[in-house]
Protein backbone atom coordinates (compact mmCIF):
# COMPACT_ATOMS: atom_id res chain seq x y z
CA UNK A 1 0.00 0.00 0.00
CA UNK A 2 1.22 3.33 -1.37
CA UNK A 3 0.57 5.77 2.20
CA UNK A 4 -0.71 9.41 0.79
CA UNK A 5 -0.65 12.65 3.82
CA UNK A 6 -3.87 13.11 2.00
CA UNK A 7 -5.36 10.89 4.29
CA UNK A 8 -5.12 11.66 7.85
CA UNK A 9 -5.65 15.21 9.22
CA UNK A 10 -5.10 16.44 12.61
CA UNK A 11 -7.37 18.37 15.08
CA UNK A 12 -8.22 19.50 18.30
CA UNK A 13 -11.55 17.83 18.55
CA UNK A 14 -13.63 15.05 17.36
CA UNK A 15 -15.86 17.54 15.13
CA UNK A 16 -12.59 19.50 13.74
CA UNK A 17 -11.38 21.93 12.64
CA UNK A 18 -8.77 19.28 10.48
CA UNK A 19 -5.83 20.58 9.29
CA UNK A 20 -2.93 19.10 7.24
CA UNK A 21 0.38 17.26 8.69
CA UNK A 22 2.17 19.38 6.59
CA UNK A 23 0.31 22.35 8.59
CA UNK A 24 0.19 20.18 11.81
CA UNK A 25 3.86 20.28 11.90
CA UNK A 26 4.16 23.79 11.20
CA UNK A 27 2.28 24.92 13.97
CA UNK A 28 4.48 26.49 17.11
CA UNK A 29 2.33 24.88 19.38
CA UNK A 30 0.44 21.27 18.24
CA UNK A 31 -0.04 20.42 21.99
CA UNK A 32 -4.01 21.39 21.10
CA UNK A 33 -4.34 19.17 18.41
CA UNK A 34 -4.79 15.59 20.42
CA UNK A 35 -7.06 14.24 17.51
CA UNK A 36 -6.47 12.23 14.08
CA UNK A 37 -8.51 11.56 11.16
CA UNK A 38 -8.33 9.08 8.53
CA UNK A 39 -10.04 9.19 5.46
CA UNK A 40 -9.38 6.99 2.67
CA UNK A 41 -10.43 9.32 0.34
CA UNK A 42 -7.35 10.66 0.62
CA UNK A 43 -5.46 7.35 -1.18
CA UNK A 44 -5.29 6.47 -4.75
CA UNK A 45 -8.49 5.67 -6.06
CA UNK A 46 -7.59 1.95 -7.04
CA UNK A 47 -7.71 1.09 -3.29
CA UNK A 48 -11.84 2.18 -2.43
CA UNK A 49 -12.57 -0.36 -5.94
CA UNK A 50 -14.48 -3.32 -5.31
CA UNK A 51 -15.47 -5.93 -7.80
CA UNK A 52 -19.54 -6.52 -7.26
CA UNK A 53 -21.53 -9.39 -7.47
CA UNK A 54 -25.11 -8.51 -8.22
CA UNK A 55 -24.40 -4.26 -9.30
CA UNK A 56 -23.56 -5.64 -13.21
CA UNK A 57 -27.36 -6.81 -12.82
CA UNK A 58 -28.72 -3.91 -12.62
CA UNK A 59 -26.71 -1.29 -13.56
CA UNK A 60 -23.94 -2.81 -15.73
CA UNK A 61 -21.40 -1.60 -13.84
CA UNK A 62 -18.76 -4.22 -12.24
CA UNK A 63 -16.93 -1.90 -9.83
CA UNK A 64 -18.27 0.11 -6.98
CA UNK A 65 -15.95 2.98 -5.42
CA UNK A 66 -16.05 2.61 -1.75
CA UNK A 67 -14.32 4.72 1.35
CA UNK A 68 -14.19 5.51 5.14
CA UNK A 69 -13.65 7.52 7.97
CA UNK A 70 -12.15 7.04 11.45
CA UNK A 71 -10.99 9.21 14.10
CA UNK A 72 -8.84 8.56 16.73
CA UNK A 73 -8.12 10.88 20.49
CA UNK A 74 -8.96 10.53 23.67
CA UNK A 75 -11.97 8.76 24.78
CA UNK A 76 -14.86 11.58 26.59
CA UNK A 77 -14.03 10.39 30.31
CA UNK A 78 -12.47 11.97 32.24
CA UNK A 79 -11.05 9.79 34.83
CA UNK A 80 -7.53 9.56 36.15
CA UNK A 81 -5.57 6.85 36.56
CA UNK A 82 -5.94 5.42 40.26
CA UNK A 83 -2.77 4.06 40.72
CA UNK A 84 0.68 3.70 38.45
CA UNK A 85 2.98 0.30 38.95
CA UNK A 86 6.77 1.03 38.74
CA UNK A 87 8.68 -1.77 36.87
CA UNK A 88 10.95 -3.48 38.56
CA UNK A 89 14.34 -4.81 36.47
CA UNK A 90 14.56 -8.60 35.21
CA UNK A 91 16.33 -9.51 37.81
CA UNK A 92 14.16 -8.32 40.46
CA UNK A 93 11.04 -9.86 39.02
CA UNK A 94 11.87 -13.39 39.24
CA UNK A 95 9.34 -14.69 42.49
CA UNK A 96 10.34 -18.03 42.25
CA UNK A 97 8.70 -19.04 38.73
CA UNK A 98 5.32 -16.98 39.26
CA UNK A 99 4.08 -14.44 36.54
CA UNK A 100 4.45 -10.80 37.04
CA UNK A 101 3.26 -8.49 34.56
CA UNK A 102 3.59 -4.94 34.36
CA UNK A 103 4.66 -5.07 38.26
CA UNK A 104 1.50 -6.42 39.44
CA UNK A 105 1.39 -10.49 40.37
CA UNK A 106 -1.62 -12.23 39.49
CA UNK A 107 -3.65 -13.68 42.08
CA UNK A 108 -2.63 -10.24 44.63
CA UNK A 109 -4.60 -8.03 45.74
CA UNK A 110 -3.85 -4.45 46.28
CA UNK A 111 -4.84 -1.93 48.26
CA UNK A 112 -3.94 1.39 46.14
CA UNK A 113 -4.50 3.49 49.47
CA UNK A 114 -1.74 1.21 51.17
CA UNK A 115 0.95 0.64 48.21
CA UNK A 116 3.39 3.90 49.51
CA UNK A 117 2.52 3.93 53.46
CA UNK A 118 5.73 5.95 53.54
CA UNK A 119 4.26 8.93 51.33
């Protein structure tokens, strides 16, 4: 697949205003724009073509153009995250053959208010 810039834009909300990469990058201060659109309108034409079944039927045609749309950003709620898990190195996370992932062992529980007692 042959990526085009025509086919994402960037913005600072789900509804827009989209603006360019190009225009995206040129901006002193992106921070705002925390949204991405793809459209693939925006690629060469040979990629939305689909061969139909029952179109040539009706119409004659054999080939529909097709396309779509997604957007990408944060989701709407606004929660924090109620705790963070420091990773320990390899060699601290060996307990004897059990599975630790992302610092947290499976079969634990935790009580976030008593993980730092000290802080």
């Amino acid at each position: 697949m042959q990526w085009s810039d025509g086919a994402i834009e960037f913005g600072p909300s789900p509804d827009g205003p989209w603006i360019s990469p190009g225009d995206a990058a040129a901006r002193s201060e992106p921070n705002g724009l925390r949204f991405a659109k793809v459209d693939t309108r925006g690629l060469a034409p040979a990629y939305g073509e689909v061969q139909t079944f029952f179109l040539p039927v009706v119409s004659g045609q054999s080939k529909a153009s097709t396309s779509a749309q997604a957007i990408a950003g944060p989701s709407g709620i606004a929660v924090s995250p109620l705790g963070l898990c420091v990773m320990n190195p390899d060699s601290k996370r060996d307990r004897h053959g059990e599975l630790e992932e992302y610092g947290f062992r499976r079969g634990i529980s935790y009580d976030l208010m008593q993980l730092n007692p000290d802080a």
